[in-house]
Protein backbone atom coordinates (compact mmCIF):
# COMPACT_ATOMS: atom_id res chain seq x y z
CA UNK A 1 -41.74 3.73 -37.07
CA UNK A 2 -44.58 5.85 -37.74
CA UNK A 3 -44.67 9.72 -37.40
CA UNK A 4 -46.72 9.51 -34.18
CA UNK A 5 -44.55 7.50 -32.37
CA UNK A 6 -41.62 9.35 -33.67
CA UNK A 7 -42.86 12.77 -32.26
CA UNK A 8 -43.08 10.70 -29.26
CA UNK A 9 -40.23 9.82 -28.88
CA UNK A 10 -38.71 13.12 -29.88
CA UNK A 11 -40.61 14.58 -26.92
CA UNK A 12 -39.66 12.29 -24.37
CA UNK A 13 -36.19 12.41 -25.26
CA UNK A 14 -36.45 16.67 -25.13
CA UNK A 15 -38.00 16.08 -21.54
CA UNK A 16 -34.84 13.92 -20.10
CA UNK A 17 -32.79 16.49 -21.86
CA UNK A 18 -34.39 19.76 -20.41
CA UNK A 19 -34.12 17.27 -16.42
CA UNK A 20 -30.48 16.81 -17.26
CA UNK A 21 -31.14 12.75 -17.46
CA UNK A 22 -28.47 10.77 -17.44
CA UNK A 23 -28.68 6.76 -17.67
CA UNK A 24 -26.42 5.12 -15.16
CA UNK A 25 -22.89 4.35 -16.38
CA UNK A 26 -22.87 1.86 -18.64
CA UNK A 27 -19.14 0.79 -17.68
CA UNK A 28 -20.41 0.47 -14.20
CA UNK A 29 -23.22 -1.91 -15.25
CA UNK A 30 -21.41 -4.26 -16.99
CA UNK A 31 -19.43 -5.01 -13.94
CA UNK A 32 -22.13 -4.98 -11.32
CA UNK A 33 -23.25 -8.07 -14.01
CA UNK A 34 -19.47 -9.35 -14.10
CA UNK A 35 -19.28 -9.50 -10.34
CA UNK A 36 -22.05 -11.49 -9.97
CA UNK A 37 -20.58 -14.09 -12.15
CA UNK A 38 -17.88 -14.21 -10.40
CA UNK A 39 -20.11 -14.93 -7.42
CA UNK A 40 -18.46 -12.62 -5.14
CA UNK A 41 -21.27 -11.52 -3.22
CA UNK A 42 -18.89 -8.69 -1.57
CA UNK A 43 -18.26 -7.17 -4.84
CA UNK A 44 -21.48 -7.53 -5.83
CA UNK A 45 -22.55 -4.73 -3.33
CA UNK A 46 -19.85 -2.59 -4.23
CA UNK A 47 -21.87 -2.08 -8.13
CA UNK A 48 -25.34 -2.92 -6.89
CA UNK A 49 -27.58 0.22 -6.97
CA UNK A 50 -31.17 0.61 -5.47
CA UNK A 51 -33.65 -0.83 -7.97
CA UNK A 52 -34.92 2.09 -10.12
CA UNK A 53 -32.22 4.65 -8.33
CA UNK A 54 -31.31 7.81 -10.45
CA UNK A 55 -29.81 7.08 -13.79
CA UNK A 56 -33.28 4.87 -14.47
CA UNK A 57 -35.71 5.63 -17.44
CA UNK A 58 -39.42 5.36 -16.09
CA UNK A 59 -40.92 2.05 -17.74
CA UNK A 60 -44.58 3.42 -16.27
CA UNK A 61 -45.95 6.34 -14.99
CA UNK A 62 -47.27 3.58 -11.97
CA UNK A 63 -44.88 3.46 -9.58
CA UNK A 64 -45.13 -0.43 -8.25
CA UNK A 65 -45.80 -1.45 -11.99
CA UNK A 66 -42.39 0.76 -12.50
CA UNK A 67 -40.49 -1.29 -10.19
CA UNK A 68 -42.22 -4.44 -11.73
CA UNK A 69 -41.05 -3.45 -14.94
CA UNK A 70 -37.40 -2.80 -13.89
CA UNK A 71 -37.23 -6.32 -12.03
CA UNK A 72 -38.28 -7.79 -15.15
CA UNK A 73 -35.59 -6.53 -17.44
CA UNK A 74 -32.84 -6.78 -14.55
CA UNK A 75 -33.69 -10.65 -14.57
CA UNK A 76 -33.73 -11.29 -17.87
CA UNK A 77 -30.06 -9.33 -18.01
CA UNK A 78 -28.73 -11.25 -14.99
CA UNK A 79 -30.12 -14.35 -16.46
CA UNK A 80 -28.51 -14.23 -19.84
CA UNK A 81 -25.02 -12.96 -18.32
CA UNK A 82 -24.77 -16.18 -15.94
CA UNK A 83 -25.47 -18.55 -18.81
CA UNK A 84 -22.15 -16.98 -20.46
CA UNK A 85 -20.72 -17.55 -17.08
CA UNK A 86 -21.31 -21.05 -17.23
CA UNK A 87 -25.00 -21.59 -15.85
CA UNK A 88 -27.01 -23.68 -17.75
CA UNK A 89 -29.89 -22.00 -19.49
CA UNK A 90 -32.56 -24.01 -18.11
CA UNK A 91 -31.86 -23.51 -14.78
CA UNK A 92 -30.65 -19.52 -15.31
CA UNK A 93 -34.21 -19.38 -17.06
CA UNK A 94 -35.73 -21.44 -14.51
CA UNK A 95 -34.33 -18.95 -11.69
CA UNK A 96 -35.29 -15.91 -13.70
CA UNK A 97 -39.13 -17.09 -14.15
CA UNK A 98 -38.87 -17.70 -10.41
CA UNK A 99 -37.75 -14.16 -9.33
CA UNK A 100 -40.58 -12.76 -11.84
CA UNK A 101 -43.23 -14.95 -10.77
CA UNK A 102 -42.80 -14.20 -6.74
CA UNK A 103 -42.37 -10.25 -8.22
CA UNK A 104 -45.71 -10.37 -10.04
CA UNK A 105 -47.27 -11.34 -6.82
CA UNK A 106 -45.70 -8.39 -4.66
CA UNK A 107 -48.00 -5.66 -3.26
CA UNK A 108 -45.31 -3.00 -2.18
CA UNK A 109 -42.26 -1.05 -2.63
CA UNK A 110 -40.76 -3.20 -0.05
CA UNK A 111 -41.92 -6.61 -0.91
CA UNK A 112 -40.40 -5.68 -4.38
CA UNK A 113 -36.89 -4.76 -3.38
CA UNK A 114 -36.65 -7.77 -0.81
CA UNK A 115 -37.36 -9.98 -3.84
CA UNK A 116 -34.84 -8.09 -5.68
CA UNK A 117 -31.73 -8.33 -3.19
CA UNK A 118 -32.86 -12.01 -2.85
CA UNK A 119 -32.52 -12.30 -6.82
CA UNK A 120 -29.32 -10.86 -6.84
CA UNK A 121 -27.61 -12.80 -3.68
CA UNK A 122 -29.45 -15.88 -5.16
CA UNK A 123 -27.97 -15.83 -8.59
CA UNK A 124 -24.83 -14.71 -7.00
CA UNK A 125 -24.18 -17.96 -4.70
CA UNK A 126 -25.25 -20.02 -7.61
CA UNK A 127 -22.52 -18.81 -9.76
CA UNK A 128 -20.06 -19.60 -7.31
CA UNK A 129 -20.81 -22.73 -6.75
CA UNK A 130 -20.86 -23.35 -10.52
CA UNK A 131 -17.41 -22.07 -10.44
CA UNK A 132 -15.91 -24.48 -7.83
CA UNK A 133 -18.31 -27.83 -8.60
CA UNK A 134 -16.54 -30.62 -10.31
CA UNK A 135 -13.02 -28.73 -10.23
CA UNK A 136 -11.17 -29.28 -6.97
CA UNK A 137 -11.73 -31.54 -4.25
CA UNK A 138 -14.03 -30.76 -1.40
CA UNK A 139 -11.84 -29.33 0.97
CA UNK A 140 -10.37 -26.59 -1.62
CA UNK A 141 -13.70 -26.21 -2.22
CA UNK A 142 -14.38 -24.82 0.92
CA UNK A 143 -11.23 -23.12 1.26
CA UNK A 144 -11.99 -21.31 -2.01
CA UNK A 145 -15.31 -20.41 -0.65
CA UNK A 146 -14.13 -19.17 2.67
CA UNK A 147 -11.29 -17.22 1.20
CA UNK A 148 -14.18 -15.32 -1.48
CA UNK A 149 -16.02 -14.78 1.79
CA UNK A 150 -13.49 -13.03 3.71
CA UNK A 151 -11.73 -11.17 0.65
CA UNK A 152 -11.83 -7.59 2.59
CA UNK A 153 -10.37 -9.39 5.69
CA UNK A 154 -6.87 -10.53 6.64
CA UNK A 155 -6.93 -14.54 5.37
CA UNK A 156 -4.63 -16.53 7.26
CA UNK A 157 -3.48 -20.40 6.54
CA UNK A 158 -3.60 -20.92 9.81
CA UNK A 159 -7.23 -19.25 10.38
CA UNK A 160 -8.16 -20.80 7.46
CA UNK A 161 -7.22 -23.84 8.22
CA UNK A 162 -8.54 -24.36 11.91
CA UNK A 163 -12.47 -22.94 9.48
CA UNK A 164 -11.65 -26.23 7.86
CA UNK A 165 -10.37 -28.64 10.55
CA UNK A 166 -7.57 -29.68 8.83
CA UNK A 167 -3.78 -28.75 9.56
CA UNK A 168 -2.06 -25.73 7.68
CA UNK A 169 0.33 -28.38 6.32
CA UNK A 170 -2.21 -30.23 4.65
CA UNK A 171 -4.11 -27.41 3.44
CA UNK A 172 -0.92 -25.67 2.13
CA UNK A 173 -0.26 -29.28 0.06
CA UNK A 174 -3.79 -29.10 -1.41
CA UNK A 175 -3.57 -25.72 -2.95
CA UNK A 176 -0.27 -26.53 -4.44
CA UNK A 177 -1.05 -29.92 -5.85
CA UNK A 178 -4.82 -28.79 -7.19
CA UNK A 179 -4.53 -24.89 -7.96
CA UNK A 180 -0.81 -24.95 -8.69
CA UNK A 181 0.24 -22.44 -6.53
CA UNK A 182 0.64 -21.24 -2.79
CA UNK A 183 -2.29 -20.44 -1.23
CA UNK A 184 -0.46 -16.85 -0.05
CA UNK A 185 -0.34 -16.19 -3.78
CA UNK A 186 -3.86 -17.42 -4.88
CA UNK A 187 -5.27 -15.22 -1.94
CA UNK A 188 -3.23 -12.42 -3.35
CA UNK A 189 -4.40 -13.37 -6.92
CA UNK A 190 -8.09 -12.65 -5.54
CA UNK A 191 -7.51 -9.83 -4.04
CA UNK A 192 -5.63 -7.57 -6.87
CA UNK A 193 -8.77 -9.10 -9.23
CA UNK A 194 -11.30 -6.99 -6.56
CA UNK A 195 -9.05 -4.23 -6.16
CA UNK A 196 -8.14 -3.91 -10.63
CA UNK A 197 -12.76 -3.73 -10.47
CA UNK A 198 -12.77 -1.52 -8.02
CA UNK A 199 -9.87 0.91 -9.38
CA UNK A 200 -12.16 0.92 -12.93
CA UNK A 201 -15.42 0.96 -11.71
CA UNK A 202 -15.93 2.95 -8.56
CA UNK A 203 -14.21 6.22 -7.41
CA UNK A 204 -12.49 4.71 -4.52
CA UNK A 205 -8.29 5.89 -4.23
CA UNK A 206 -5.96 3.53 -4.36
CA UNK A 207 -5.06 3.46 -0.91
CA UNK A 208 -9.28 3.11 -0.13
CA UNK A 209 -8.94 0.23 -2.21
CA UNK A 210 -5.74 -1.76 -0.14
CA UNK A 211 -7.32 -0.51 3.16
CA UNK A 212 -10.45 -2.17 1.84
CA UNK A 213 -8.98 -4.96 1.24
CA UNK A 214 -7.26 -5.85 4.41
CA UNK A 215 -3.20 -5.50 2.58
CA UNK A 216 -0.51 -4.52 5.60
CA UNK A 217 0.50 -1.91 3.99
CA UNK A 218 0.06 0.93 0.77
CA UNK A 219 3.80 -0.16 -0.30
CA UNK A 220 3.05 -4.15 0.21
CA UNK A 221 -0.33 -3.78 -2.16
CA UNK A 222 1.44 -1.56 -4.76
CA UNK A 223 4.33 -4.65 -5.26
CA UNK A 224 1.84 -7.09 -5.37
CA UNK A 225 -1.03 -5.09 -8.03
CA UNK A 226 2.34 -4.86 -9.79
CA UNK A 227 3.49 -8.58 -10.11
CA UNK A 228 -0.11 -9.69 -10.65
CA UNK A 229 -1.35 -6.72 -13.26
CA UNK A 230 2.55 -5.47 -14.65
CA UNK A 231 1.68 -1.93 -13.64
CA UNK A 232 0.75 0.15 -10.18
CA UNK A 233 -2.66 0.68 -9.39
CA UNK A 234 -2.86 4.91 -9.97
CA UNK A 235 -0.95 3.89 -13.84
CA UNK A 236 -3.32 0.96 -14.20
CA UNK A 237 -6.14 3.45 -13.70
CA UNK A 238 -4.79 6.30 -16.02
CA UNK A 239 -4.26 3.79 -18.78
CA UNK A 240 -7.98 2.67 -18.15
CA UNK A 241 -9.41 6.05 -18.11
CA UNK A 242 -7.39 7.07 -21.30
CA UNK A 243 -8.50 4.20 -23.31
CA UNK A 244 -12.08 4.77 -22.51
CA UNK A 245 -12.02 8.20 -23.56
CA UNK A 246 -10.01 7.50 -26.96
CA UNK A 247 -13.33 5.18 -27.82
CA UNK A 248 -15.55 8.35 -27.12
């Protein structure tokens, strides 16, 4: 690095230092990534911040190149993260060099963020429909699909079922025979995965979190975070936030 670009560097670090810049939380980027991989589109707007919010370095003093800049790096990110999810890189590529193309072309502010919530939603229902192709049969398929859908509502058998047009009998069969368990518990299952993100990665309480997430009670979600996770949610937390500072 020469001695120009050092000083710089030097300076534009003492600039973000004398405006108190911060980047965003790096904790809290990895799982805005990790939720899209799960393709839980719900979760994915729990992490998802405004593109170039606070927390952003400038990339150009421009402002639409700016934005251009920052959809370029988010894609290649996103892109890279779903191919360790399971998406092929051709096609994870393929989407990416889509998403950058139709950015290139945008004129405004707003053409540029509708390109970048379509990005995000885009590679979000691709990844979970990676994660249910070739696995279950059709109808669990569906069921599996519906249930991610309605993961901050109550998700009845029955009301499932009826989505499906087949009989709660039959449905409750097909989650036993192809998932291996109840579909009660696999609902469950789904639920205390959302709620363990949302305890680490947003500042939502505990009892936000089971309100959120549609549980019949504060007691009922507490026994359940603690059959699926072997701990409550406030200890789960604490042990969390203790081992992150221990690395610092």
């Amino acid at each position: 690095m020469s001695i120009e670009t050092e000083k710089k560097l030097a300076e534009h670090l003492f600039s973000q230092r004398e405006d108190d810049f911060e980047h965003a939380s790096f904790d809290r980027e990895i799982a805005f990534y990790e939720s899209i991989c799960s393709g839980n589109m719900k979760l994915v707007k729990v992490f998802m911040k405004p593109l170039f919010c606070e927390g952003c370095g400038v990339l150009s003093e421009d402002f639409i190149r700016n934005l251009k800049y920052h959809m370029v790096v988010l894609a290649a990110l996103i892109a890279r993260y779903c191919i360790k999810g399971g998406m092929t890189p051709e096609e994870s590529y393929n989407l990416s060099d889509y998403y950058i193309m139709k950015t290139d072309k945008c004129q405004t502010e707003s053409e540029i963020r509708a390109v970048h919530y379509e990005m995000i939603e885009g590679y979000t229902n691709k990844m979970r429909q990676i994660k249910l192709r070739g696995v279950y049969s059709k109808q669990i398929v569906h069921a599996v699909d519906y249930i991610i859908c309605h993961l901050h509502n109550r998700i009845l058998l029955d009301e499932t079922a009826q989505y499906l047009k087949l009989s709660p009998a039959y449905l409750s069969r097909l989650f036993k025979k192809e998932i291996g368990v109840s579909f009660g518990e696999y609902v469950n299952k789904l639920k205390i995965e959302e709620a363990a993100s949302l305890l680490l990665y947003t500042e939502y309480s505990d009892t936000e979190i089971s309100n959120l997430l549609a549980f019949s009670s504060q007691s009922y979600f507490i026994k359940v975070f603690r059959k699926y996770i072997g701990t409550t949610p406030k200890q789960y937390k604490k042990q969390y936030a203790n081992s992150v500072f221990s690395d610092r």
